[in-house]
C-alpha atoms as a PDB file:
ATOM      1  CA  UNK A   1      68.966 116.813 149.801  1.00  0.00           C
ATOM      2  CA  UNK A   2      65.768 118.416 151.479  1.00  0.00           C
ATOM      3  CA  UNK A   3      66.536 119.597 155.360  1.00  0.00           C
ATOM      4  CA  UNK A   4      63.063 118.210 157.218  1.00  0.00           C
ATOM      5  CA  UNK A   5      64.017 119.912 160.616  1.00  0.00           C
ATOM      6  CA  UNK A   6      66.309 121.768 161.954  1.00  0.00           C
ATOM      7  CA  UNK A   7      67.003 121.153 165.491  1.00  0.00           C
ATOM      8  CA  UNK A   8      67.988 124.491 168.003  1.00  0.00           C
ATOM      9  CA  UNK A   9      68.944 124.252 171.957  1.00  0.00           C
ATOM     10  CA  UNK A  10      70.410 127.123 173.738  1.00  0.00           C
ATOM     11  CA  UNK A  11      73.889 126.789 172.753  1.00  0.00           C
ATOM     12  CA  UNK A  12      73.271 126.127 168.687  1.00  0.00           C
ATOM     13  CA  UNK A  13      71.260 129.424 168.924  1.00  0.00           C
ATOM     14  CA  UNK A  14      73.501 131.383 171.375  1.00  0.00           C
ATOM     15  CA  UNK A  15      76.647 130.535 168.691  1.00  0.00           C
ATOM     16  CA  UNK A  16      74.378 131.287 165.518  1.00  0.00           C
ATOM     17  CA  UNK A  17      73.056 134.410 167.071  1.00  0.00           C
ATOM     18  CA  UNK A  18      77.082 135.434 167.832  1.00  0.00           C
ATOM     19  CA  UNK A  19      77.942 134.907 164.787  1.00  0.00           C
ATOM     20  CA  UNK A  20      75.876 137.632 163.532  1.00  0.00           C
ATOM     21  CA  UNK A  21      73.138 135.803 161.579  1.00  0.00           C
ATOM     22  CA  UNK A  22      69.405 134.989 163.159  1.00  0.00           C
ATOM     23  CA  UNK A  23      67.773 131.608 163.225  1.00  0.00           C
ATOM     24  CA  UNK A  24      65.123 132.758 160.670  1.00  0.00           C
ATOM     25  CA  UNK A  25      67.914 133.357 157.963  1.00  0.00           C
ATOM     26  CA  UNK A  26      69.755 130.039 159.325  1.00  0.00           C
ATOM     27  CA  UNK A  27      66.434 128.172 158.854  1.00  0.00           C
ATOM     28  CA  UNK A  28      65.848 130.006 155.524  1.00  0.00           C
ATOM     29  CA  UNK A  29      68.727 128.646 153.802  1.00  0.00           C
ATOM     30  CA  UNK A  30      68.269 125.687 155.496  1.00  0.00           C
ATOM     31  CA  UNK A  31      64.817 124.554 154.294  1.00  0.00           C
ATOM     32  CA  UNK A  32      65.157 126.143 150.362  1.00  0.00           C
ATOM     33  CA  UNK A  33      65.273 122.839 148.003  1.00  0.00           C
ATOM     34  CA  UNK A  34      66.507 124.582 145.673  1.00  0.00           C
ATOM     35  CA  UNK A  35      70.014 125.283 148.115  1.00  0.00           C
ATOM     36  CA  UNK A  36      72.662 123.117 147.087  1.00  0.00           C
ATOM     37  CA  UNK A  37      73.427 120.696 150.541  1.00  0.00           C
ATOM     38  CA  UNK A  38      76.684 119.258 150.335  1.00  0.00           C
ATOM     39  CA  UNK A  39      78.208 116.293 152.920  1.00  0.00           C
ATOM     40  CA  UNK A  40      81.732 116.869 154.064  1.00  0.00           C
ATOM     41  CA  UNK A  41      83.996 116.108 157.525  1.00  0.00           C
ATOM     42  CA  UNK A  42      85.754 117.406 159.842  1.00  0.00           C
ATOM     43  CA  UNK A  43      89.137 117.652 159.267  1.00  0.00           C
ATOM     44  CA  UNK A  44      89.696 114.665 161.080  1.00  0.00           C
ATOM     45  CA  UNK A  45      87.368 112.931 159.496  1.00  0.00           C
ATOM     46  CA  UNK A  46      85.218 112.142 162.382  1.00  0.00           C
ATOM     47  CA  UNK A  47      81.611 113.857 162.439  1.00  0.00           C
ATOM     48  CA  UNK A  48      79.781 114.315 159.194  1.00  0.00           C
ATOM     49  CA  UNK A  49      78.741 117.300 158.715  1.00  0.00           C
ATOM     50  CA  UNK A  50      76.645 119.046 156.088  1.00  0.00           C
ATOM     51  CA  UNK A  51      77.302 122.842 154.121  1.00  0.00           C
ATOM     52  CA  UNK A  52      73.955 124.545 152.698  1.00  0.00           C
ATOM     53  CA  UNK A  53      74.647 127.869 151.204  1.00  0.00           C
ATOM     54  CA  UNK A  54      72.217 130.004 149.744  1.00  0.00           C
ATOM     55  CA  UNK A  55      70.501 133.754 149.860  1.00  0.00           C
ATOM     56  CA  UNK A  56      68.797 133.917 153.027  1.00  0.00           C
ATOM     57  CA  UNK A  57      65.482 135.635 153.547  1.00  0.00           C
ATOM     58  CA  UNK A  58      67.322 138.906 154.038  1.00  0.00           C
ATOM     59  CA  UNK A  59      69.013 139.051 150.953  1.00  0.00           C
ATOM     60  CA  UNK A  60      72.381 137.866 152.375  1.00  0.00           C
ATOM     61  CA  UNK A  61      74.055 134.815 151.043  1.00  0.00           C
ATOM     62  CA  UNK A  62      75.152 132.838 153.900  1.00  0.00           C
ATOM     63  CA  UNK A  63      76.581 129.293 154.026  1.00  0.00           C
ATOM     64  CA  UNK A  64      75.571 127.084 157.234  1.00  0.00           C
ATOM     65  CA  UNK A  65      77.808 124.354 158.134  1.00  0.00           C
ATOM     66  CA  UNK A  66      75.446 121.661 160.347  1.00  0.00           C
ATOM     67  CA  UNK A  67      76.267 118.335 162.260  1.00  0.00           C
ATOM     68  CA  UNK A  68      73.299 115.617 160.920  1.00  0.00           C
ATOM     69  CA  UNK A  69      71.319 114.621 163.417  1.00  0.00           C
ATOM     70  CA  UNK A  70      68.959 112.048 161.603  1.00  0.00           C
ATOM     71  CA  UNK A  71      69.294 111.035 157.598  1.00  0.00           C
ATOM     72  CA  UNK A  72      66.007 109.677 157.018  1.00  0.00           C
ATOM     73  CA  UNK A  73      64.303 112.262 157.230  1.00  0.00           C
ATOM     74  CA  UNK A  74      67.006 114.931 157.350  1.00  0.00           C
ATOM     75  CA  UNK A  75      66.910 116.416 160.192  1.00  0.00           C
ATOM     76  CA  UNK A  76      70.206 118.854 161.216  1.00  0.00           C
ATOM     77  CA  UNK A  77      71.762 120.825 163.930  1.00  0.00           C
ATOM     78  CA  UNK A  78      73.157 124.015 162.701  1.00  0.00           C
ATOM     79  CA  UNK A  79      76.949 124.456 164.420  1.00  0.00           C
ATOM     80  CA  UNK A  80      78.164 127.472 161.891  1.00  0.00           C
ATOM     81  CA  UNK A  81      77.268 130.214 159.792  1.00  0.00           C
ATOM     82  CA  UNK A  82      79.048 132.268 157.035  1.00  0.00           C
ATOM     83  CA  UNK A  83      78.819 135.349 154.297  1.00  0.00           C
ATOM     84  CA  UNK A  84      79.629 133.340 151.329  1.00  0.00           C
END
């Protein structure tokens, strides 16, 4: 899957940004075709979500856990980031 647009309001950013990791890395991993996007769900099963993970522009390999926001294109709203 190709990520068309990533989608950032004040609290995505302000969670992303406490988590240690900036939005350029986020979106970095993010928009990389060659990152491996994966679907998956909540544990109880009731938003779909999306993992990317891949070496951000930084050199760090992060994984970013998003909620979809459209699938045609894909368009996502990061929720999550990780070292992986």
């Amino acid at each position: 899957m190709h990520v068309t647009l990533v989608v950032w309001d004040d609290a995505n950013e302000a969670g992303i940004l406490g988590m240690g990791f900036s939005i350029e890395e986020v979106e970095s991993v993010l928009y990389n075709r060659s990152n491996d996007t994966r679907h998956i769900t909540e544990m109880d099963g009731s938003i779909p979500l999306c993992l990317t993970a891949g070496i951000a522009t930084t050199g760090r390999k992060i994984a970013v856990k998003c909620v979809f926001v459209c699938g045609n294109p894909l368009e996502v709203y990061p929720v999550a980031a990780y070292l992986s």
